[in-house]
Protein backbone atom coordinates (compact mmCIF):
# COMPACT_ATOMS: atom_id res chain seq x y z
CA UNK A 1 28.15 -38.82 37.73
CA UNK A 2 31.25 -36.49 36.28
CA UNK A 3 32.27 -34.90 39.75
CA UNK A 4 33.04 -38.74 40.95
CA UNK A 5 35.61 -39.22 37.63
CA UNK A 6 37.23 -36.16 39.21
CA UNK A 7 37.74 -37.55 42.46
CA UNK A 8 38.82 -40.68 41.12
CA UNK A 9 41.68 -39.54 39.12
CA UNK A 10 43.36 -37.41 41.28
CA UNK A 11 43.16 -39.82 44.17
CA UNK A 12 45.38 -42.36 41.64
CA UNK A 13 47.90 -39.64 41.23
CA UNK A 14 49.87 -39.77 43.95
CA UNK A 15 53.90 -39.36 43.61
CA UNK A 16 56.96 -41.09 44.21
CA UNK A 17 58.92 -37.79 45.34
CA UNK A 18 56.36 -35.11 45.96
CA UNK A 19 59.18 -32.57 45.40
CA UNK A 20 59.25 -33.78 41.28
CA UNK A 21 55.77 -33.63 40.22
CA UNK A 22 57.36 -35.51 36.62
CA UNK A 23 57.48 -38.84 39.02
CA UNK A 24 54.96 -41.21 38.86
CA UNK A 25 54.49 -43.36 41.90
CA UNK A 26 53.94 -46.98 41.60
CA UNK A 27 50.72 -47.58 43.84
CA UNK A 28 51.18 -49.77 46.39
CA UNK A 29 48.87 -53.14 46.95
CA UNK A 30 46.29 -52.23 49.28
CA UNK A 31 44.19 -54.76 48.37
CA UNK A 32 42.82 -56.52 51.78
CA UNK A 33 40.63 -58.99 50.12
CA UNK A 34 40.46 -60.90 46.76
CA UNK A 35 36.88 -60.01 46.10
CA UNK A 36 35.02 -56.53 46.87
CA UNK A 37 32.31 -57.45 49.93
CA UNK A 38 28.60 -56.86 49.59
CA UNK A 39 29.20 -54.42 52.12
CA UNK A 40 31.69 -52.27 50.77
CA UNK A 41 29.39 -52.44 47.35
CA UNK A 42 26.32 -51.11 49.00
CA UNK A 43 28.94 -48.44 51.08
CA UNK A 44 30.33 -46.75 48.34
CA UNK A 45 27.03 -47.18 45.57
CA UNK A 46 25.05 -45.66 48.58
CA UNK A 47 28.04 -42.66 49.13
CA UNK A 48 27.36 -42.50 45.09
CA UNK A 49 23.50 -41.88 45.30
CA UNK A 50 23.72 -38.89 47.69
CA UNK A 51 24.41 -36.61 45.23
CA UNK A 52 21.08 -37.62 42.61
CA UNK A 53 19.28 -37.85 46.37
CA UNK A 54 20.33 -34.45 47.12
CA UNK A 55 18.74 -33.01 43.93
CA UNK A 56 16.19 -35.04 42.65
CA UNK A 57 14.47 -35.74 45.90
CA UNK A 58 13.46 -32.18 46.19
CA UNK A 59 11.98 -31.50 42.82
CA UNK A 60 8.09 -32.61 43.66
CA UNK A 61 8.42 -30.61 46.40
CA UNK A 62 8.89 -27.63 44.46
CA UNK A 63 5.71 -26.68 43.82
CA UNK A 64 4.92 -26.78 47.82
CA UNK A 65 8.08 -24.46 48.85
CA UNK A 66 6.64 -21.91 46.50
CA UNK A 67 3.80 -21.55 47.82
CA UNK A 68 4.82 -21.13 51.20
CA UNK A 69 7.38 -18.74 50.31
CA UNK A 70 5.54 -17.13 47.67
CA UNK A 71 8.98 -18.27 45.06
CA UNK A 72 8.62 -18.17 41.48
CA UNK A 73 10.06 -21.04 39.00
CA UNK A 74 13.22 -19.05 38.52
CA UNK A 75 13.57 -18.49 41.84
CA UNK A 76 12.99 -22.00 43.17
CA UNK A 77 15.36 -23.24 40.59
CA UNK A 78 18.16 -21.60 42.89
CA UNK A 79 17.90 -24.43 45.35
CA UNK A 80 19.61 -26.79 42.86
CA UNK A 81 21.91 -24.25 41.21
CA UNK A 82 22.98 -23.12 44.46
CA UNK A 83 23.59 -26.87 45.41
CA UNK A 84 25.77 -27.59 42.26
CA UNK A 85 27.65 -24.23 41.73
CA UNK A 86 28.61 -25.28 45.59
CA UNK A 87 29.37 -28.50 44.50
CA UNK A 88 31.25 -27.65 41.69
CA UNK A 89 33.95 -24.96 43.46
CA UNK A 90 34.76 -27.32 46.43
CA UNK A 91 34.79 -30.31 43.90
CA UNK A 92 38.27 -29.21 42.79
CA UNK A 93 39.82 -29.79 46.59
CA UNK A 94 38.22 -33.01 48.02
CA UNK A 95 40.42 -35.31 46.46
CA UNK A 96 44.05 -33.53 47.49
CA UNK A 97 42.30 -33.01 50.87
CA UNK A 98 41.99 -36.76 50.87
CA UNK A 99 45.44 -37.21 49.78
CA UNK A 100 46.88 -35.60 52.28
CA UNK A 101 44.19 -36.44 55.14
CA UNK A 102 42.90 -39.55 54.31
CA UNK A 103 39.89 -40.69 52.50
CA UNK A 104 37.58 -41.30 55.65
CA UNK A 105 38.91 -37.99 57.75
CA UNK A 106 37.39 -36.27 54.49
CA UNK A 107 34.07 -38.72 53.93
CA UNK A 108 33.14 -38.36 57.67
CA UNK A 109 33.71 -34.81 58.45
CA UNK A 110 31.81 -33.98 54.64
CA UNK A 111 28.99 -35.82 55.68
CA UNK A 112 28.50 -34.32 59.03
CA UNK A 113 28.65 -30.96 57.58
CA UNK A 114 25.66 -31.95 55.27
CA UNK A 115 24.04 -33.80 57.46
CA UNK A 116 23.85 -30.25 59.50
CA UNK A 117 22.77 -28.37 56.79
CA UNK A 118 20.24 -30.93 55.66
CA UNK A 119 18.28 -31.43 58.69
CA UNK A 120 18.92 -27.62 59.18
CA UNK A 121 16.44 -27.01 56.27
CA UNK A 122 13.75 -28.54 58.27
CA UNK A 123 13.98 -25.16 60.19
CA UNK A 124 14.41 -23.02 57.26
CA UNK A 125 11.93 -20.08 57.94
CA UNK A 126 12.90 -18.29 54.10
CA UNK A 127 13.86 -19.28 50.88
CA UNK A 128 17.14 -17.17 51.22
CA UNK A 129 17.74 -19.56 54.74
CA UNK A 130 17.02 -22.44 52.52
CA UNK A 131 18.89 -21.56 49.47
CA UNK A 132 22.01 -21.10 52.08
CA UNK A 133 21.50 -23.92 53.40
CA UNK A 134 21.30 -25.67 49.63
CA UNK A 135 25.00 -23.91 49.73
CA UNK A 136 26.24 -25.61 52.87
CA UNK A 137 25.05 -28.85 51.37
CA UNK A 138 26.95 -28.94 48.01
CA UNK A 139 29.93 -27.75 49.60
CA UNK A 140 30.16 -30.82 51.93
CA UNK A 141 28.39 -33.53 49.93
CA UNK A 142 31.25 -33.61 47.04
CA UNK A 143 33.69 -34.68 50.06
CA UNK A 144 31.80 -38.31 49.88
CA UNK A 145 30.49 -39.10 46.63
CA UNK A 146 34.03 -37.87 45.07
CA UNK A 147 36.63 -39.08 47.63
CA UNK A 148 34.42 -42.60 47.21
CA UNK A 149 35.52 -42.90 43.90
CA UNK A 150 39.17 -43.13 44.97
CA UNK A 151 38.61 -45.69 47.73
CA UNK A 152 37.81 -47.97 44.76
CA UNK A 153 41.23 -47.55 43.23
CA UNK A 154 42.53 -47.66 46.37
CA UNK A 155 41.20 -51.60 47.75
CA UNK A 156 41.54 -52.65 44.34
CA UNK A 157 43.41 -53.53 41.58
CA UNK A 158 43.00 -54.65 37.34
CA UNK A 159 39.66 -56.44 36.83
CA UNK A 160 38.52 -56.76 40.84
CA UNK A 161 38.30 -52.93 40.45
CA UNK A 162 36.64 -52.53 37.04
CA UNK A 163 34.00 -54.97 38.04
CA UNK A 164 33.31 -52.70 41.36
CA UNK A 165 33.12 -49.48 39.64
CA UNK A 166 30.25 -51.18 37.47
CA UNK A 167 28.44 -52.95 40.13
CA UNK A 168 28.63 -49.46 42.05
CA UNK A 169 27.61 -47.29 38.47
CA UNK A 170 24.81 -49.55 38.04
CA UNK A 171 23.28 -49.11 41.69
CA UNK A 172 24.28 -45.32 40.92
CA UNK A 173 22.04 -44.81 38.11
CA UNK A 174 18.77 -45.90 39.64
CA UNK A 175 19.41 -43.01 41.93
CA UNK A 176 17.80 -40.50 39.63
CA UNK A 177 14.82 -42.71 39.01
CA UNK A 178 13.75 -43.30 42.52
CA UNK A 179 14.76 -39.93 44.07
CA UNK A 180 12.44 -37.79 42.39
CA UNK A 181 9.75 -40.71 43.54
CA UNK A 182 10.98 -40.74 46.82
CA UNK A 183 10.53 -36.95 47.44
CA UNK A 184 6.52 -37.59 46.40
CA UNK A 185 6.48 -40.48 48.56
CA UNK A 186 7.42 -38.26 51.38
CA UNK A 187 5.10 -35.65 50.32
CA UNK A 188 2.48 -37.88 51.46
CA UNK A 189 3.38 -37.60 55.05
CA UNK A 190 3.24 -33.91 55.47
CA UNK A 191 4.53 -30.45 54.08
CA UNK A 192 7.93 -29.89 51.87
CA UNK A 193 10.32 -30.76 55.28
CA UNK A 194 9.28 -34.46 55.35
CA UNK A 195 11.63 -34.50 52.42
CA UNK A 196 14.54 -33.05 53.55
CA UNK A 197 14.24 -35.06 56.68
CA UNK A 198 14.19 -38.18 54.85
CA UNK A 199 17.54 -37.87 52.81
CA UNK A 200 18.69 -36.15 56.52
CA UNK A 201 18.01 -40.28 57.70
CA UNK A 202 19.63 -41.69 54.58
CA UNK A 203 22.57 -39.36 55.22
CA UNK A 204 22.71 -41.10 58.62
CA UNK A 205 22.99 -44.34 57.38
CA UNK A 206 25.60 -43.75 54.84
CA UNK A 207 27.41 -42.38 57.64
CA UNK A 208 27.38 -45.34 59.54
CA UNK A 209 28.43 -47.27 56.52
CA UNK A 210 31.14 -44.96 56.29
CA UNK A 211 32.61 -44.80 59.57
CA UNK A 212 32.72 -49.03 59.63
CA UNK A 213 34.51 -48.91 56.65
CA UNK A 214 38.62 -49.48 56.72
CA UNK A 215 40.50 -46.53 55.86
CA UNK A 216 41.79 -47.17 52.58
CA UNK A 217 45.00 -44.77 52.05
CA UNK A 218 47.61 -46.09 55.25
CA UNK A 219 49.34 -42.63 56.86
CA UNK A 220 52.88 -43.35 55.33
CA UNK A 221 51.04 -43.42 51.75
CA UNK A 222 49.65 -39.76 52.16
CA UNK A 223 50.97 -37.05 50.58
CA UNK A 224 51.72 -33.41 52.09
CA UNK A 225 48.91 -30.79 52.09
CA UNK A 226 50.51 -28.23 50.34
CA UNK A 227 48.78 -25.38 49.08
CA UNK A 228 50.98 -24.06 46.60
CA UNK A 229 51.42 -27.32 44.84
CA UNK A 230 47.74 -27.63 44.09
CA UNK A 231 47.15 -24.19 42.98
CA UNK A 232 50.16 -24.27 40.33
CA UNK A 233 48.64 -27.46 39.04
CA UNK A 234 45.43 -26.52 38.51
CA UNK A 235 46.95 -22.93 37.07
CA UNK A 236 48.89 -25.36 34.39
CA UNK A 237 46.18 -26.97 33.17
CA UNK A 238 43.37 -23.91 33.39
CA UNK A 239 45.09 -22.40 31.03
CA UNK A 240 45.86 -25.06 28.47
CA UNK A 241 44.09 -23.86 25.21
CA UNK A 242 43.44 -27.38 24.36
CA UNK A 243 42.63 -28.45 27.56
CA UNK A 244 39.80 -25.60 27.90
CA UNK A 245 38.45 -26.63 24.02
CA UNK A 246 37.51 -29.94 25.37
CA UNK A 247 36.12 -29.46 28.42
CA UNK A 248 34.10 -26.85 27.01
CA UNK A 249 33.02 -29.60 24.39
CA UNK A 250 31.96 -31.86 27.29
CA UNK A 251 30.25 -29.42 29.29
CA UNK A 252 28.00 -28.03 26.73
CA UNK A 253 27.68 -31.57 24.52
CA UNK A 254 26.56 -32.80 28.50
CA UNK A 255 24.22 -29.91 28.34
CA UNK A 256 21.94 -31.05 25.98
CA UNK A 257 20.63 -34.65 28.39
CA UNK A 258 20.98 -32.21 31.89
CA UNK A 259 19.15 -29.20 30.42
CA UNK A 260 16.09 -31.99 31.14
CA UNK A 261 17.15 -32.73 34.55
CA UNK A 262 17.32 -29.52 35.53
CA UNK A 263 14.04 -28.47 34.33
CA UNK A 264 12.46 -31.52 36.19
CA UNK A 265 10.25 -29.74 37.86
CA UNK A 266 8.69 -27.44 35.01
CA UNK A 267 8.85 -30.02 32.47
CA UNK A 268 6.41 -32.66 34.44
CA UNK A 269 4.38 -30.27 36.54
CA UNK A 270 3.50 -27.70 34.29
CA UNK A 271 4.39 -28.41 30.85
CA UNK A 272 3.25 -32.19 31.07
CA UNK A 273 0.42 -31.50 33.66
CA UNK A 274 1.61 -34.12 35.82
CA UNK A 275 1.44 -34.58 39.46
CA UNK A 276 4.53 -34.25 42.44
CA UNK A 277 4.35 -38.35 42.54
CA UNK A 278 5.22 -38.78 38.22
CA UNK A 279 8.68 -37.67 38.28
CA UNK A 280 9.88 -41.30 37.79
CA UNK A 281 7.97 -40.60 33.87
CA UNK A 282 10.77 -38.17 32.50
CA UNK A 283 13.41 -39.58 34.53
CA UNK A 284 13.23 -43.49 33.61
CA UNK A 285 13.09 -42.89 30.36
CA UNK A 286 15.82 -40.80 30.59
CA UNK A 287 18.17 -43.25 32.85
CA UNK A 288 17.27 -45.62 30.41
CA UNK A 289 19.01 -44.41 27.78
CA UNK A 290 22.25 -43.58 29.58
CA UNK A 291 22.49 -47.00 30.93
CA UNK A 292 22.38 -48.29 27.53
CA UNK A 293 24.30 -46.15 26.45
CA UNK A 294 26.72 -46.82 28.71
CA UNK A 295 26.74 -50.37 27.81
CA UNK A 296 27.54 -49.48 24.11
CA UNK A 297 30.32 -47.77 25.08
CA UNK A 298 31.65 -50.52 27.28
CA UNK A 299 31.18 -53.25 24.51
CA UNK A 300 32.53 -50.90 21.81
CA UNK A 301 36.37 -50.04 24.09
CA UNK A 302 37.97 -52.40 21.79
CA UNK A 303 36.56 -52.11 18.23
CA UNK A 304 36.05 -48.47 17.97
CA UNK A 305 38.83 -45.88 18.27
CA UNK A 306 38.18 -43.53 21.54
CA UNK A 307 38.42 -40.22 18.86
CA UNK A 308 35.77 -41.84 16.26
CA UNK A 309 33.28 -43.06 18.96
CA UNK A 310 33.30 -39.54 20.51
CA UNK A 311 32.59 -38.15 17.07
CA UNK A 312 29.94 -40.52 16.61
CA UNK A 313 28.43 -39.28 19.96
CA UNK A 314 28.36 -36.08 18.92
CA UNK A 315 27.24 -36.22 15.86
CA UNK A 316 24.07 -38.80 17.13
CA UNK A 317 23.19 -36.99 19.42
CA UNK A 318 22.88 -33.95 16.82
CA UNK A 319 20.81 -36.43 15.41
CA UNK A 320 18.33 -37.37 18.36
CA UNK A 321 18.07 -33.87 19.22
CA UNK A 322 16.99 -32.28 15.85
CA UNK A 323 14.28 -35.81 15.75
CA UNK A 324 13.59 -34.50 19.65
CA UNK A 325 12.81 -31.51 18.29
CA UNK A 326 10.39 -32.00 15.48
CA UNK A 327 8.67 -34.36 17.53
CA UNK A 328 7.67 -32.21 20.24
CA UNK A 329 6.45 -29.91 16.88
CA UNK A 330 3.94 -32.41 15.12
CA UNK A 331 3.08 -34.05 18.49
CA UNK A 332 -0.46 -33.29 20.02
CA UNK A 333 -0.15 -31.40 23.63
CA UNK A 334 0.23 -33.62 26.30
CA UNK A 335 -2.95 -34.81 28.17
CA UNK A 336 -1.45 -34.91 31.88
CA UNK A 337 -2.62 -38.52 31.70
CA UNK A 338 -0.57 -41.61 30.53
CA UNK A 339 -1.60 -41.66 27.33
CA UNK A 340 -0.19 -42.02 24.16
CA UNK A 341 -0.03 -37.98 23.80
CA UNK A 342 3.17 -38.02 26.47
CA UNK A 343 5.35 -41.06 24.76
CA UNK A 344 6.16 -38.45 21.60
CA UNK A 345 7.91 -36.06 24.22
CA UNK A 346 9.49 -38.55 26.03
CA UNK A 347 11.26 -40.98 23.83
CA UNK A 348 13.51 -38.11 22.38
CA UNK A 349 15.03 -37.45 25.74
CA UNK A 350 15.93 -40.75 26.08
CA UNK A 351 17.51 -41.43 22.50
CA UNK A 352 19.77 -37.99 23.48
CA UNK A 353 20.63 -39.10 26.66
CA UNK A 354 21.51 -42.62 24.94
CA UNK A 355 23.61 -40.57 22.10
CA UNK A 356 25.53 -37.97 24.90
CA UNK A 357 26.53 -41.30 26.83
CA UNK A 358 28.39 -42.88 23.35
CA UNK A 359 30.79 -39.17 24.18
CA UNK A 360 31.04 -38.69 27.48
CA UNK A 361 32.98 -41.04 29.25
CA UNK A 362 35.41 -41.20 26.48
CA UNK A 363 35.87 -37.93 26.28
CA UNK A 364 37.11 -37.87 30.05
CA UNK A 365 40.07 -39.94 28.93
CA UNK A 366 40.91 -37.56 26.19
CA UNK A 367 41.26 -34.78 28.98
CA UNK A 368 43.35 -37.09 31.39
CA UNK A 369 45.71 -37.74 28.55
CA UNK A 370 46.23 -34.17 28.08
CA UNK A 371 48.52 -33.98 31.36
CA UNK A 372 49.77 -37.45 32.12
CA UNK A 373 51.34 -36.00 35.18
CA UNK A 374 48.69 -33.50 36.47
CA UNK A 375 45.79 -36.19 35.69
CA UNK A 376 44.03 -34.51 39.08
CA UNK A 377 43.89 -31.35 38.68
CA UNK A 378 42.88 -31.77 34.77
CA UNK A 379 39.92 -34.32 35.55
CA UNK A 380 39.23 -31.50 38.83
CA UNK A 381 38.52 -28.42 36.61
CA UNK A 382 36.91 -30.84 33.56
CA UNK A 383 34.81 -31.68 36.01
CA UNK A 384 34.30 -27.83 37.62
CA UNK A 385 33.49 -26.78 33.34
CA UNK A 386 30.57 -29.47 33.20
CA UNK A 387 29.26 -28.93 37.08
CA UNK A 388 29.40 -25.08 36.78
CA UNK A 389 27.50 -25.28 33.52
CA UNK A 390 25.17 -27.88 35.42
CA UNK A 391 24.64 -25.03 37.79
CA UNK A 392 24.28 -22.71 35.37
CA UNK A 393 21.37 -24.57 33.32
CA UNK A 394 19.24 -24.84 36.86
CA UNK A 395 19.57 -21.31 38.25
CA UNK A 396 19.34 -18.73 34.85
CA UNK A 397 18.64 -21.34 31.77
CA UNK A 398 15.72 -23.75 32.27
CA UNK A 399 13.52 -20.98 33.56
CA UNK A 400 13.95 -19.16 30.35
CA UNK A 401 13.73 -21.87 28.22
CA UNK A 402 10.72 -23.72 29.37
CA UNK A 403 7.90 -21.74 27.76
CA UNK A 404 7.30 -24.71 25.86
CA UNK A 405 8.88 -28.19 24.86
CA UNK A 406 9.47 -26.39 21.86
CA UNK A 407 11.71 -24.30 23.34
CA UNK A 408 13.44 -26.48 25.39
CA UNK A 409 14.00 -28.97 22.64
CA UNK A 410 15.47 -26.02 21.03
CA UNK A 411 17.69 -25.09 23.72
CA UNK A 412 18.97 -28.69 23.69
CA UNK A 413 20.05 -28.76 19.94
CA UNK A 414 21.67 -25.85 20.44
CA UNK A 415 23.59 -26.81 23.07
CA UNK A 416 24.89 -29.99 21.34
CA UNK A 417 25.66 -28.16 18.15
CA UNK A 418 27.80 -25.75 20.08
CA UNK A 419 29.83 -28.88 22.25
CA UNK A 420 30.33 -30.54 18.54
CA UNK A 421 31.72 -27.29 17.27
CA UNK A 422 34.34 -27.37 19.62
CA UNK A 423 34.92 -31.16 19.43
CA UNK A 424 35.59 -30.53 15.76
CA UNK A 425 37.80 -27.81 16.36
CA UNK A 426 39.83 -29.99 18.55
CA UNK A 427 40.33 -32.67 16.04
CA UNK A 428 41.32 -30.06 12.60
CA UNK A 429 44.01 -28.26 15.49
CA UNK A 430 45.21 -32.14 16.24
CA UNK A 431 45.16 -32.80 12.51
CA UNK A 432 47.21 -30.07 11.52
CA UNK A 433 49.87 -30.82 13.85
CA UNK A 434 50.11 -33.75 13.19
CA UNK A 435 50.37 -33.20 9.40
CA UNK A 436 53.12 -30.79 10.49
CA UNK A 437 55.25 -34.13 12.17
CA UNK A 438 55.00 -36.30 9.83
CA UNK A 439 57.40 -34.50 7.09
CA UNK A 440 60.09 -34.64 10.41
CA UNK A 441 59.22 -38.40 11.07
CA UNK A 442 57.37 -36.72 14.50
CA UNK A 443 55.50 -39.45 16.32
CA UNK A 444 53.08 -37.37 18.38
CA UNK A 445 52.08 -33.91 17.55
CA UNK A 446 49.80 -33.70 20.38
CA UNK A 447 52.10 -32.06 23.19
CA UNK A 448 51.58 -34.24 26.25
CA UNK A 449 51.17 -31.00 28.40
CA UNK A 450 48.15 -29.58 26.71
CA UNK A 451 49.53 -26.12 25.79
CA UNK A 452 48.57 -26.08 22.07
């Protein structure tokens, strides 16, 4: 869900004279219809779902590629860490690429790349083939489920466009849930490839949805490909102390709900003795919570200030985690049945996944607001920090840390503690400044530009 935020803000930061980057350009009304279609709905929450599809679909079939191959854990956990650290370098390009291009040039010509490399891993004879392959497919699939972010922005305007980005965020979120059952569904037809061959057909079909879509950014809107533009942005805000500081917060605060989802496969096969059809038992639960969470956060925009509410994220989800933990201590060793022996190690993902929603879509803001007129390329590498961790926590992390649900527990806490360290870093720095204005009557001791 974070690379699509990425995608979104830099499409809406187009400029009025692409010569002075310090001009914002009023956005022009694009809007072809008072009320977003069903059709355009189900487009862009199905361009959404390709991503969880992509990862999640594969995990029961884990267990099956291994054996083939002869792959251990660590080494089948490369398929999704080579998917996301894929997905997280070319994430920082697909939305100036559909700037300059368009948005469907970019959708289209993504998902034929992936659709290549994903029915190409029906004829994967190796893991290293595959795990290439994996490559290929993160590299392309960012260029629809990120660029579809901006059409939003683009058809639509003030409320029409708020109420799409829900309707789409709640389609979104089932993804997880019914990927992961999905890939056992397909299991049941044959060996590991039945799996990649099905998302290979849903790819299809979001293609088609695609390409009857209207192209939402006209030619004379686009703005010049220029690659020296984009690099000095993105150098700006890389190295922005401040701007680093938080998205280090988010990445590793994040860390603490994905270190789960990354370990999908080792948590319910062999640490909960569950089969490749039960994914749907660690990932509902977990869904669950960030829905809700989600909610709170939507109900809350008004009455709590964004700064506190992140705080109280953080410091909740310190909470959860350190319950998380001592739960999976006292409680009895799962059964591999659905029994009451699984419910101990289940409810404290969810309450952490519900805590890490209260800070992480506000904490996006708090990085856009850091460059008000570079709000791409900052949401573009916030987005590359939590992505590259993601990748990071599949490939090297969750086979280390999943001895035990001890251990991974552990490994959770930690992470959080370490994302509210920085968060409360952030906010003494901020504090300090600003006690350093107010003897001068200063109004905002947070520099705009994010070099402090």
């Amino acid at each position: 869900m974070a690379a699509d935020q990425a995608a979104s803000a830099d499409g809406g930061a187009r400029r009025a004279d692409p010569a002075d980057p310090t001009v914002p350009a009023s956005r022009p009304d694009l809007t072809p219809r008072a009320r977003a279609s069903a059709r355009i709905t189900l487009t862009l929450a199905a361009l959404a779902m390709l991503g969880p599809f992509t990862i999640n679909t594969v995990f029961p079939a884990f267990s099956r590629i291994g054996e083939e191959f002869g792959a251990t854990d660590a080494q089948l956990q490369q398929l999704i860490s080579a998917y996301l650290g894929a997905f997280a370098v070319l994430s920082v390009f697909h939305g100036p690429l559909s700037d300059a291009l368009g948005r469907k040039k970019v959708m289209i010509g993504g998902l034929v790349i992936y659709l290549l490399a994903m029915f190409g891993a029906i004829l994967a004879g190796g893991l290293g083939v595959l795990i290439a392959l994996r490559i290929l497919q993160g590299a392309s699939a960012g260029a629809a489920t990120i660029v579809s972010r901006v059409v939003i922005r683009d058809l639509f305007e003030g409320a029409e466009a708020q109420r799409l980005m829900a309707r789409v965020m709640m389609i979104f979120a089932l993804a997880p849930v019914l990927a992961p059952a999905l890939g056992g569904w397909l299991l049941l037809l044959g060996d590991w490839r039945w799996v990649f061959a099905g998302v290979g057909i849903y790819g299809v079909v979001v293609l088609v949805l695609t390409a009857m879509m209207p192209e939402s950014l006209p030619r004379e809107h686009r703005t010049p490909l220029r690659l020296g533009s984009v690099m000095g942005a993105l150098w700006r805000v890389g190295r922005s102390p401040v701007m680093l500081r938080i998205a280090a917060a988010t990445a590793l605060g994040f860390a603490a709900h994905f270190v789960f989802v990354a370990s999908a496969p080792i948590i319910v096969v062999r640490l909960l003795g569950l089969g490749e059809q039960d994914f749907w038992v660690l990932f509902a639960p977990l869904i669950i919570g960030m829905i809700c969470g989600s909610w709170v956060v939507g109900r809350t925009a008004d009455a709590v200030d964004r700064s506190r509410l992140i705080t109280i994220g953080y410091l909740a989800t310190i909470v959860t985690s350190t319950v998380n933990l001592l739960m999976v201590i006292i409680a009895p060793t799962p059964s591999g049945s659905f029994e009451a022996s699984l419910l101990p190690v289940l409810v404290g993902p969810m309450l952490m996944s519900f805590t890490a929603s209260l800070f992480f879509a506000p904490i996006q803001l708090e990085i856009l607001d850091l460059f008000p007129h570079e709000r791409g390329a900052a949401a573009s590498l916030g987005t590359f920090f939590t992505l590259l961790t993601n990748a990071l926590l599949a490939g090297v992390i969750a086979p280390i840390v999943t001895a035990s649900l001890v251990t991974l527990a552990a490994t959770a806490l930690c992470f959080v503690l370490a994302g509210s360290a920085l968060w409360g870093w952030h906010l003494v720095v901020r504090r300090r400044l600003l006690d350093r204005a107010e003897p001068t009557g200063g109004a905002a001791a947070e520099p705009v530009d994010g070099t402090r």
